[in-house]
Protein backbone atom coordinates (compact mmCIF):
# COMPACT_ATOMS: atom_id res chain seq x y z
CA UNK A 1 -83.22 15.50 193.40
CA UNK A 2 -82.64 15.71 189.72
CA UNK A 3 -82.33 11.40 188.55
CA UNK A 4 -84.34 9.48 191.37
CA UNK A 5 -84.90 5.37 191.76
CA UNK A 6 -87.31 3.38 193.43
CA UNK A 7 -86.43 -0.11 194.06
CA UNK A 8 -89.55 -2.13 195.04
CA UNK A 9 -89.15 -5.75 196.18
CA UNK A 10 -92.65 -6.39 194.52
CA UNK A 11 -94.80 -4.05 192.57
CA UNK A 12 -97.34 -2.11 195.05
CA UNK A 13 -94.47 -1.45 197.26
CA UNK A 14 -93.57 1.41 195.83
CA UNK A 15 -97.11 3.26 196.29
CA UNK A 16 -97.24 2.00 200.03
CA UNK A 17 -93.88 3.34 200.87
CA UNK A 18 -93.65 6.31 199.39
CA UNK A 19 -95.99 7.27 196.56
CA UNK A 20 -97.24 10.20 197.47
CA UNK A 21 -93.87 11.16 197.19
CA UNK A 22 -93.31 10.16 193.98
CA UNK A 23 -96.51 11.59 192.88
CA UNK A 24 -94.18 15.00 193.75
CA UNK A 25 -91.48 13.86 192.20
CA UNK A 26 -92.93 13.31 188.47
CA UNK A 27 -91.66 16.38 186.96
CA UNK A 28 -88.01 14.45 187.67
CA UNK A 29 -86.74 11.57 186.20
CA UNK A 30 -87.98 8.74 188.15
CA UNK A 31 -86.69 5.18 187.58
CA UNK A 32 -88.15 1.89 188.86
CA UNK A 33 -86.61 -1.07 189.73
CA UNK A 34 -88.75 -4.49 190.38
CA UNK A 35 -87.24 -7.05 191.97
CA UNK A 36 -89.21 -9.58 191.89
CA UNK A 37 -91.69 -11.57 189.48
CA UNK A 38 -94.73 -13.73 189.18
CA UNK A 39 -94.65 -16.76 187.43
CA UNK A 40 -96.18 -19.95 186.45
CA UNK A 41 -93.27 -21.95 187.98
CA UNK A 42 -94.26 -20.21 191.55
CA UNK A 43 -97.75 -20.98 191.28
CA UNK A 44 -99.39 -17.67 189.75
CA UNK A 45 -101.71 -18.78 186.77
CA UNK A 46 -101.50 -16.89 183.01
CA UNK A 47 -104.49 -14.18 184.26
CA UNK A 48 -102.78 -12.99 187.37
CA UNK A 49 -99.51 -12.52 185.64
CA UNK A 50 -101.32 -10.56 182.68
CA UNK A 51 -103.49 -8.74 185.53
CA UNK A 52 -100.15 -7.54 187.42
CA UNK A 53 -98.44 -6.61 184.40
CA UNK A 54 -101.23 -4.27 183.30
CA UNK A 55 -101.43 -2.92 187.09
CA UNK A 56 -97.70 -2.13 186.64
CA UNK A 57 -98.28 -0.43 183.48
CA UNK A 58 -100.79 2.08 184.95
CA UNK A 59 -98.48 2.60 187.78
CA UNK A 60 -96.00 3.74 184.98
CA UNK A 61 -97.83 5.62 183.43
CA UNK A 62 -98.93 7.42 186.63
CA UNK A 63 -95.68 8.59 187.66
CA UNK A 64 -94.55 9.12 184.42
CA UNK A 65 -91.76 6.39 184.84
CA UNK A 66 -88.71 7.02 182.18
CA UNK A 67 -87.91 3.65 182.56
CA UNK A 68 -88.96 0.48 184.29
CA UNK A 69 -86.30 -2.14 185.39
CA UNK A 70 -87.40 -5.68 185.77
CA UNK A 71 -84.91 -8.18 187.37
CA UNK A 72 -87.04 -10.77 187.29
CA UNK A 73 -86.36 -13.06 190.65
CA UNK A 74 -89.21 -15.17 191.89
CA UNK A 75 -91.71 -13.86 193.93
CA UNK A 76 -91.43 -14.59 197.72
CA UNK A 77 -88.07 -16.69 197.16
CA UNK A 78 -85.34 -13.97 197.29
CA UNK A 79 -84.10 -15.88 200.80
CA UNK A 80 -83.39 -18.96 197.97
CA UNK A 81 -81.26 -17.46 195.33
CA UNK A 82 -77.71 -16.82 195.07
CA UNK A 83 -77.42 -13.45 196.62
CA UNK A 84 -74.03 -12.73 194.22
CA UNK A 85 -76.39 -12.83 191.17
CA UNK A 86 -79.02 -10.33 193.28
CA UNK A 87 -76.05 -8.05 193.97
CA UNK A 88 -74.85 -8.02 190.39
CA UNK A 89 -77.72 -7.55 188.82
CA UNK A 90 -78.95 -4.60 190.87
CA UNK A 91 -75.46 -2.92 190.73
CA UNK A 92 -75.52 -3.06 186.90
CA UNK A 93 -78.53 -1.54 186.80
CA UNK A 94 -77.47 1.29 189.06
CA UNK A 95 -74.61 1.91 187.52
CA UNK A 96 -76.33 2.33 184.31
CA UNK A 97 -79.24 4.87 185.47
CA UNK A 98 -76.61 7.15 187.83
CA UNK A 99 -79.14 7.83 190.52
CA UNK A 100 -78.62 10.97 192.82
CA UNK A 101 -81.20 9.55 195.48
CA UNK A 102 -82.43 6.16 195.93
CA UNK A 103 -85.72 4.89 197.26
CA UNK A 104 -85.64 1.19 199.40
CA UNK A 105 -87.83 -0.45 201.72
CA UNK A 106 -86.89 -0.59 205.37
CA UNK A 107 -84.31 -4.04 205.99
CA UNK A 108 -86.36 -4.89 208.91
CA UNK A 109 -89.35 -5.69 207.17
CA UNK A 110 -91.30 -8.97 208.16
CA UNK A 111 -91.34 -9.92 204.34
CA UNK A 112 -87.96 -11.59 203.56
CA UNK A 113 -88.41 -10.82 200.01
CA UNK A 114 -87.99 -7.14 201.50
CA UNK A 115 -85.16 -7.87 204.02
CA UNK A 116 -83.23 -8.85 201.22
CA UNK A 117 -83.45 -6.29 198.86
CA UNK A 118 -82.34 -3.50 201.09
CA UNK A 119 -79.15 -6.04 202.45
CA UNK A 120 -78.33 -6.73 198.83
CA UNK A 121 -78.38 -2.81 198.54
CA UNK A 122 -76.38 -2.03 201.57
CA UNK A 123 -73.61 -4.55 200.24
CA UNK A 124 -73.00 -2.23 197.18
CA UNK A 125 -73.87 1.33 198.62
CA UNK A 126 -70.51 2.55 199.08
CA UNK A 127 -68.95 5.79 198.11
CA UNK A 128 -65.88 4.46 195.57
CA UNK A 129 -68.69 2.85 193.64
CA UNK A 130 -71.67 5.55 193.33
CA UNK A 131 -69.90 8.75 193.47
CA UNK A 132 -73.10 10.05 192.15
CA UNK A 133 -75.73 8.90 194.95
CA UNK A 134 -76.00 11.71 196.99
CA UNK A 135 -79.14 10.20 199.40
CA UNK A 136 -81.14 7.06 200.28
CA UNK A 137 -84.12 6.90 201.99
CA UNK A 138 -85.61 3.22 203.48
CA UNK A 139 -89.52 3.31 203.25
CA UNK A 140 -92.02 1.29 205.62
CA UNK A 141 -94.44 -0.49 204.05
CA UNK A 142 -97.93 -1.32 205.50
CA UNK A 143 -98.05 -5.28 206.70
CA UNK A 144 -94.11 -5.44 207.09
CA UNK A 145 -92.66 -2.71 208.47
CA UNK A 146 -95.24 -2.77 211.26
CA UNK A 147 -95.03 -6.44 211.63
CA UNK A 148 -90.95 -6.17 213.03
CA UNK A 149 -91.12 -7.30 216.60
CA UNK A 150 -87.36 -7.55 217.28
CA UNK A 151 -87.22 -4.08 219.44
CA UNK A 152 -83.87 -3.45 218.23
CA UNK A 153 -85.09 -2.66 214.73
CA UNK A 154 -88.58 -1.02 215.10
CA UNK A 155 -88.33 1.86 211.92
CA UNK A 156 -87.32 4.92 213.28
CA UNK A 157 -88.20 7.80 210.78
CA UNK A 158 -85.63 10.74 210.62
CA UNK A 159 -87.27 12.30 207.57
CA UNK A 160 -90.84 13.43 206.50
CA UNK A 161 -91.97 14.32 203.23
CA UNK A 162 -95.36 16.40 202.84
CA UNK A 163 -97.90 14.65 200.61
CA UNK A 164 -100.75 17.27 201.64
CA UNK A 165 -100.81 17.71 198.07
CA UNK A 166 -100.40 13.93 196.77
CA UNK A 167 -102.65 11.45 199.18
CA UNK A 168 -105.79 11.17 196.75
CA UNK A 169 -103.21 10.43 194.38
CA UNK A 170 -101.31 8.26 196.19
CA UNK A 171 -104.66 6.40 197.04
CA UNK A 172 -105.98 6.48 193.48
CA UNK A 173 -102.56 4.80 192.84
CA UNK A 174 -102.68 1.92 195.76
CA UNK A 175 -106.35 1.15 194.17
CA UNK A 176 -104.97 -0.31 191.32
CA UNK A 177 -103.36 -2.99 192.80
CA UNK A 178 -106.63 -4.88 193.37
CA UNK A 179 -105.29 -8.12 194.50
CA UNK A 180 -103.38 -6.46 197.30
CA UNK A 181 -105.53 -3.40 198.52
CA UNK A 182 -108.96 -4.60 200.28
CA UNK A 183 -111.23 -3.25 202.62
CA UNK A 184 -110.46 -2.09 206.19
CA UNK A 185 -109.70 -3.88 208.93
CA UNK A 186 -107.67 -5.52 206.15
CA UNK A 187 -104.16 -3.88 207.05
CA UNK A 188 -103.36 -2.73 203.05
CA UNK A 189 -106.70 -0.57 202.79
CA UNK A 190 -107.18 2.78 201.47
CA UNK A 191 -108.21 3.90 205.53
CA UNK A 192 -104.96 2.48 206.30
CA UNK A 193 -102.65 4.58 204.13
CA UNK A 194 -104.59 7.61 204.71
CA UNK A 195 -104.11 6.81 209.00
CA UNK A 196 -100.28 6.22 208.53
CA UNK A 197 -100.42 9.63 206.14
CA UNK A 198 -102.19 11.33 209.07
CA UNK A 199 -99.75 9.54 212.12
CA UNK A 200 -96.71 10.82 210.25
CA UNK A 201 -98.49 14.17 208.95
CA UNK A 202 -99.15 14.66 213.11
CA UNK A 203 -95.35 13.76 213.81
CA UNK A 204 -94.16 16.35 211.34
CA UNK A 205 -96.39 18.60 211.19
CA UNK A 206 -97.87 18.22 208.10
CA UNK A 207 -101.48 17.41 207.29
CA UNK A 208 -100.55 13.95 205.95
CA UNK A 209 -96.74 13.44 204.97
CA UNK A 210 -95.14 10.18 204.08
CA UNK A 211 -91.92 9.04 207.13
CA UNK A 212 -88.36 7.60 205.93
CA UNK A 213 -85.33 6.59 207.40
CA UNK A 214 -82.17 8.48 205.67
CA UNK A 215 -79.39 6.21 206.02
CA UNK A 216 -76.67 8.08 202.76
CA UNK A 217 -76.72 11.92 202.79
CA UNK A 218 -74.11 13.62 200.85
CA UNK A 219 -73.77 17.54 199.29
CA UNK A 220 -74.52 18.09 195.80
């Protein structure tokens, strides 16, 4: 993995799905996509947008981000746009950074806002048009990927990645988000990320590891 992107439907997604990855990944160039944005017109008021905004900042900072791509679609309303501007915007954007491997959360996911990100993604994932994406991983994310009761499409990992080495950063990292990390039995704690970490580590073998589903895999 030399050029890597993280697409994250909203900002915290990327730490719940697959930071501690990322944390090993800084020394490459990592990209990140947001999909979505807060705004007055969707109800968020001047001091949450400001909050967020410095929240994604840190989170930049953190991973040591080379750049940050913004598409700016409404929070929560992905289901209500026109999915032809979604697709063209994100394959711009792809086309401009030349990705080798791509990070996406899981289609299944309860959150729509989730569901279609990764269809958008699997519309304009073909070979002709990104000869230079070699892999793709789908993340789960705490709340939603957990929350898919169709049996059918229950997330399946066929990948682990050790973060033996990355949870307390990973956690450090999920504790920004303060409007979206609370205390256990809320489902997006800092006990809950460390449990997943430790169900997958125990499925893999690894003290704590992170779980994906590899869905493009292609030699270098």
């Amino acid at each position: 993995m030399k050029k890597v992107l993280v697409i994250a439907p909203h900002p915290d997604d990327e730490i719940l799905g697959c930071g501690g990855t990322l944390s090993r990944l800084k020394k490459k160039k990592l990209y990140w996509m947001i999909v979505t944005k807060m705004t007055n017109k969707i109800g968020y008021t001047n001091n949450q947008i400001y909050l967020r905004e410095k929240e994604i900042n840190k989170i930049s900072k953190s991973l040591n981000i080379v750049k940050k791509i913004e598409l700016g679609f409404p929070a929560s309303s992905l289901s209500k746009i026109n999915l032809k501007e979604l697709i063209s915007k994100m394959s711009i954007e792809i086309n401009k950074i030349k990705p080798d491997t791509i990070f996406a959360p899981y289609q299944h996911d309860a959150h729509s806002d989730h569901f279609f990100t990764t269809y958008t993604l699997n519309h304009i994932l073909k070979a002709f048009r990104y000869p230079f994406l070699k892999r793709c991983y789908l993340y789960e994310t705490l709340s939603e990927t957990n929350q898919s009761f169709v049996k059918k499409n229950v997330f399946k990992p066929n990948t682990y990645f050790d973060i033996s080495k990355n949870l307390k950063k990973k956690l450090k990292m999920a504790s920004v988000y303060k409007s979206e990390i609370k205390k256990h039995p809320f489902p997006r704690s800092l006990k809950s990320i460390e449990a997943l970490a430790i169900l997958r580590g125990s499925e893999s073998g690894f003290k704590y590891a992170e779980a994906f589903k590899l869905i493009i895999q292609k030699n270098d």
